[in-house]
C-alpha atoms as a PDB file:
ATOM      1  CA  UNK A   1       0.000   0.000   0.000  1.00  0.00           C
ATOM      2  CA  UNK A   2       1.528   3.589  -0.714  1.00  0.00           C
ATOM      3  CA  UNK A   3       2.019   5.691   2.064  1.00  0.00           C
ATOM      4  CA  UNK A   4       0.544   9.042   1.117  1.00  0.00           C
ATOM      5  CA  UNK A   5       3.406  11.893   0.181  1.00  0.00           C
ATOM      6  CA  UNK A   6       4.417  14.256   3.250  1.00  0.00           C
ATOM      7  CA  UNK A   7       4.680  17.612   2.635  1.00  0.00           C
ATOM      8  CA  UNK A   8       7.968  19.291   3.921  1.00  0.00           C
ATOM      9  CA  UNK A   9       8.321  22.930   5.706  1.00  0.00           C
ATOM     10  CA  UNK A  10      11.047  24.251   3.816  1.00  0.00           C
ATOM     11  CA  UNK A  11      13.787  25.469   6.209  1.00  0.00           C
ATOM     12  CA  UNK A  12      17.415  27.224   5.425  1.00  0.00           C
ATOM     13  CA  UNK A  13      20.279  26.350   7.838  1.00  0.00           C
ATOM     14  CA  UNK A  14      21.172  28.983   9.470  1.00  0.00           C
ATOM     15  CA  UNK A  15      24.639  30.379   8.526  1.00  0.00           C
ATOM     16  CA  UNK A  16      26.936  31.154  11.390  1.00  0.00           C
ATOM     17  CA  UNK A  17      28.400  34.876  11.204  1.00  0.00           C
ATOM     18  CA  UNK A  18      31.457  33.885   9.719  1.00  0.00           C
ATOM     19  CA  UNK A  19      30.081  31.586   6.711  1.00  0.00           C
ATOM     20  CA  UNK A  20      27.785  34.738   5.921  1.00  0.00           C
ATOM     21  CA  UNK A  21      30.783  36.843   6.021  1.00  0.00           C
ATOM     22  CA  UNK A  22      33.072  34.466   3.777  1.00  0.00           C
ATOM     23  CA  UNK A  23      30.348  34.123   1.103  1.00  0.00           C
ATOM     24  CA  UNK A  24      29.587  37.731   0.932  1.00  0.00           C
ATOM     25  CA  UNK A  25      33.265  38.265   0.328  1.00  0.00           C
ATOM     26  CA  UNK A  26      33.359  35.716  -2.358  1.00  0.00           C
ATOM     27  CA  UNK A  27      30.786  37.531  -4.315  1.00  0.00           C
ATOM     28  CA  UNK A  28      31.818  40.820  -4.163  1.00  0.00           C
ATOM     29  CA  UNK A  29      35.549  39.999  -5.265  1.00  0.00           C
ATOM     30  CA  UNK A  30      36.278  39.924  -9.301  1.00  0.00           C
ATOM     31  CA  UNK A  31      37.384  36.733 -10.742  1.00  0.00           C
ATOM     32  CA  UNK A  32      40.841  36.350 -11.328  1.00  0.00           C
ATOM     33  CA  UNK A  33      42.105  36.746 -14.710  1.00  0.00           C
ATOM     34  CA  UNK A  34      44.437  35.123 -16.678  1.00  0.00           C
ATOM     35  CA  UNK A  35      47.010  37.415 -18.161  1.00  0.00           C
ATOM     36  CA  UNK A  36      46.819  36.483 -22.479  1.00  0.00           C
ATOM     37  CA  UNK A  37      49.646  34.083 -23.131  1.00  0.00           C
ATOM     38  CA  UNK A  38      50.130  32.620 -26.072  1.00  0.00           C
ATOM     39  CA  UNK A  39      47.415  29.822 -26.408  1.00  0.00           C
ATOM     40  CA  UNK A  40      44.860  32.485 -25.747  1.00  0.00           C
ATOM     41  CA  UNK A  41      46.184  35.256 -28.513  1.00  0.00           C
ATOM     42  CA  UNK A  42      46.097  32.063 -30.887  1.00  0.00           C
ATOM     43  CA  UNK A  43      42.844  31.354 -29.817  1.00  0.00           C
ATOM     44  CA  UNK A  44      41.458  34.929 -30.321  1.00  0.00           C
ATOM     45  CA  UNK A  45      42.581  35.194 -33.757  1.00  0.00           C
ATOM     46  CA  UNK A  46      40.925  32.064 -34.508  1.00  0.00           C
ATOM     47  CA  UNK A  47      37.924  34.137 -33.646  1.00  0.00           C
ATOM     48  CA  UNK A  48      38.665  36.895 -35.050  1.00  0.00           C
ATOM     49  CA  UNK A  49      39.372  35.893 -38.842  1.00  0.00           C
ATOM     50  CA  UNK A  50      35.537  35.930 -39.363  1.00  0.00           C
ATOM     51  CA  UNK A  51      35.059  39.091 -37.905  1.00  0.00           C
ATOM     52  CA  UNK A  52      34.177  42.241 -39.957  1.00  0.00           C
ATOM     53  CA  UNK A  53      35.573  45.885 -38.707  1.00  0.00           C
ATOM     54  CA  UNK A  54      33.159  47.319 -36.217  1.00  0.00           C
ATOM     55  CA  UNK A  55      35.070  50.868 -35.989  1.00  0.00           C
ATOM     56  CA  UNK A  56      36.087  52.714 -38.615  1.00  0.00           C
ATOM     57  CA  UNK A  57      38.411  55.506 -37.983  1.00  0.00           C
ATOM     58  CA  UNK A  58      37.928  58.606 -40.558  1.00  0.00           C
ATOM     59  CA  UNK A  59      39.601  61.258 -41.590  1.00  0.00           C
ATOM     60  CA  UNK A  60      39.240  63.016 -37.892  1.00  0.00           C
ATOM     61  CA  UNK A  61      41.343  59.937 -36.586  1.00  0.00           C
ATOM     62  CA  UNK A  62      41.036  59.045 -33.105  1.00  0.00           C
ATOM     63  CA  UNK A  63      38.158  61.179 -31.331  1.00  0.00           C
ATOM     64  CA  UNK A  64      36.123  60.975 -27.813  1.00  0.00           C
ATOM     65  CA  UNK A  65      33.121  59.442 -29.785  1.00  0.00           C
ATOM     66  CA  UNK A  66      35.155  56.635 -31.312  1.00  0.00           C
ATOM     67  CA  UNK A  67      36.196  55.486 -28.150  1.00  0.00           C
ATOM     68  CA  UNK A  68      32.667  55.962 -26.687  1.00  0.00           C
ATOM     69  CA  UNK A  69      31.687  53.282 -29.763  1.00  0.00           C
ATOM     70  CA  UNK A  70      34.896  51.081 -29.448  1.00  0.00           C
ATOM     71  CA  UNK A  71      34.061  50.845 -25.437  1.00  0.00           C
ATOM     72  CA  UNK A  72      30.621  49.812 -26.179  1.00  0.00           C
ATOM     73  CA  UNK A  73      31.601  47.318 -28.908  1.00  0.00           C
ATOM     74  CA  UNK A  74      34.512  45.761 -26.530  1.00  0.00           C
ATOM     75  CA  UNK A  75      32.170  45.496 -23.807  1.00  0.00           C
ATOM     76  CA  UNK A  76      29.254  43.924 -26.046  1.00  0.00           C
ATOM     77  CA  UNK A  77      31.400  41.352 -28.097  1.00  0.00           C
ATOM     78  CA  UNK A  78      34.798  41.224 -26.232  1.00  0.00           C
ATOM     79  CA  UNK A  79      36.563  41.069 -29.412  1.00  0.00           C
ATOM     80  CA  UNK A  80      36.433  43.830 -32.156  1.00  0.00           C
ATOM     81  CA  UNK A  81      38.414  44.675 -35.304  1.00  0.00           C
ATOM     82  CA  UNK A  82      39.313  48.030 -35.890  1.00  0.00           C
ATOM     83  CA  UNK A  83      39.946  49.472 -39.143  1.00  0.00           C
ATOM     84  CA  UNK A  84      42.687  52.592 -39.023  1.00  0.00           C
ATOM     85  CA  UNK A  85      42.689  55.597 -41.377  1.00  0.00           C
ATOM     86  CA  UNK A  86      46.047  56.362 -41.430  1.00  0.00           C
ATOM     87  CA  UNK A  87      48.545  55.292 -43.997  1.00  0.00           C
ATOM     88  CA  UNK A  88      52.322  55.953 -42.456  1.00  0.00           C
ATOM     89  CA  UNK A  89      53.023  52.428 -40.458  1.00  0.00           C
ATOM     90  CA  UNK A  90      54.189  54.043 -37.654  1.00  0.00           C
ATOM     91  CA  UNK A  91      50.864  56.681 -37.172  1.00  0.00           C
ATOM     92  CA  UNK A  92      49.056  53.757 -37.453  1.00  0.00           C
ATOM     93  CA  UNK A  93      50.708  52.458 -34.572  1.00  0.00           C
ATOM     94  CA  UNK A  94      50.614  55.606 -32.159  1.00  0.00           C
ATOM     95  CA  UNK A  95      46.647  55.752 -33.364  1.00  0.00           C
ATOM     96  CA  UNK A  96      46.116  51.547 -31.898  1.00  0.00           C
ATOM     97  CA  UNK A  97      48.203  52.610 -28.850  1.00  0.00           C
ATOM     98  CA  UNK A  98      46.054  55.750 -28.270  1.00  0.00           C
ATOM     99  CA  UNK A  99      42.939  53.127 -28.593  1.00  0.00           C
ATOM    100  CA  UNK A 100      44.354  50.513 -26.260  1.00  0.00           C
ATOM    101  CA  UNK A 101      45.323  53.135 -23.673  1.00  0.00           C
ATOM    102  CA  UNK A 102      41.938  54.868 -23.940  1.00  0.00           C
ATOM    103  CA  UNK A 103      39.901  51.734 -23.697  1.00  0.00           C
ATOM    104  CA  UNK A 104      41.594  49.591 -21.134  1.00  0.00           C
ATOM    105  CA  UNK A 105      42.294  46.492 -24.245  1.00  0.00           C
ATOM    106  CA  UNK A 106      44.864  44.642 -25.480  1.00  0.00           C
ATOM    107  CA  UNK A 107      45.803  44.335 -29.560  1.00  0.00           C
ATOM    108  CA  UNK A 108      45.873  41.022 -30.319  1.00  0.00           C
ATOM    109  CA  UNK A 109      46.878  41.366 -33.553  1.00  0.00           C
ATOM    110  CA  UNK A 110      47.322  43.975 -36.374  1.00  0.00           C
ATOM    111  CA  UNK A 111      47.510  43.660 -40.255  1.00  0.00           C
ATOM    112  CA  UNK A 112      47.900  46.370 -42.213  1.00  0.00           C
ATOM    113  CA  UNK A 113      45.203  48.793 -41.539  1.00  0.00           C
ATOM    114  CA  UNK A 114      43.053  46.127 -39.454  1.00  0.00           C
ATOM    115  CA  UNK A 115      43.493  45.756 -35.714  1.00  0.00           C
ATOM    116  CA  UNK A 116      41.817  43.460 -33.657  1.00  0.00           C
ATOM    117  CA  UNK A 117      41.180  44.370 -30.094  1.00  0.00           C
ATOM    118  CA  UNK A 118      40.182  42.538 -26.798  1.00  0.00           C
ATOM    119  CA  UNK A 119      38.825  43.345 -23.435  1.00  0.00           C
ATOM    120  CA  UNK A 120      37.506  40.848 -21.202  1.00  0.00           C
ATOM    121  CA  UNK A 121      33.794  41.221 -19.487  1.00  0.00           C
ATOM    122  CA  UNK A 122      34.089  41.130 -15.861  1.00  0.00           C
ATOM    123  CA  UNK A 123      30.271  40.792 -15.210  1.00  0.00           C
ATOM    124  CA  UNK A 124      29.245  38.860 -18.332  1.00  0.00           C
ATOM    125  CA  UNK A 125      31.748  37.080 -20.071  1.00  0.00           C
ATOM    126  CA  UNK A 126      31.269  35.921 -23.320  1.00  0.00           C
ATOM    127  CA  UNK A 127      34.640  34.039 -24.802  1.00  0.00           C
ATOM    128  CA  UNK A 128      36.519  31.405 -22.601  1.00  0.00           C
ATOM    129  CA  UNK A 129      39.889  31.314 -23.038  1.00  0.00           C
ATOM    130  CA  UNK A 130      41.954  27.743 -23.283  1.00  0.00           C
END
């Protein structure tokens, strides 16, 4: 014969102080990182290859409303390509150093007048690295 089902008060266990204390301080801390080594710039590129240029520096060059846009795209996708205006090598490389500076990234890798850029999202991120 089946016994009939029992229905259960749901109770929490109390925490003591300092389990409350060590999980709020497990929350509020950032993840570590891991710093990009080589496995993970390889990795990125593999990513990137399919990627079209989301910011498109003009004739102005480097302005406060392209990095507004370049922040927003870096913290949306994590990994943008930039295209750069300017045609001397070495401008082109003070312009990507002004955008890395200016939006906390790193260049993973730059041909010709196409960088690609990544910043990790701390609160939502979207590509794992190996």
């Amino acid at each position: 014969m089946k016994q009939p089902n029992r229905v259960r008060s749901k109770q929490t266990p109390s925490k003591t102080p300092r389990q409350a204390t060590a999980q709020k301080s497990r929350q509020t801390q950032p993840k570590r990182v891991k710093p990009l080594d080589k496995s993970g710039i390889r990795h990125l590129r593999s990513l990137a290859h399919a990627l079209k240029p989301v910011v498109r520096l003009g004739n102005n060059g480097f302005t406060e409303a392209v990095s507004k846009e370049l922040d927003g795209a870096l913290e949306h996708h994590e990994l943008v390509k930039v295209k750069l205006s300017v045609s001397e090598k070495e401008e082109r490389l003070v312009q990507l150093d002004a955008l890395c500076k200016a939006t906390r990234s790193k260049c993973v890798q730059q041909i010709g007048h196409t960088a690609t850029l990544y910043r990790r999202n701390d609160k939502k991120p979207v590509i794992e690295l190996p």
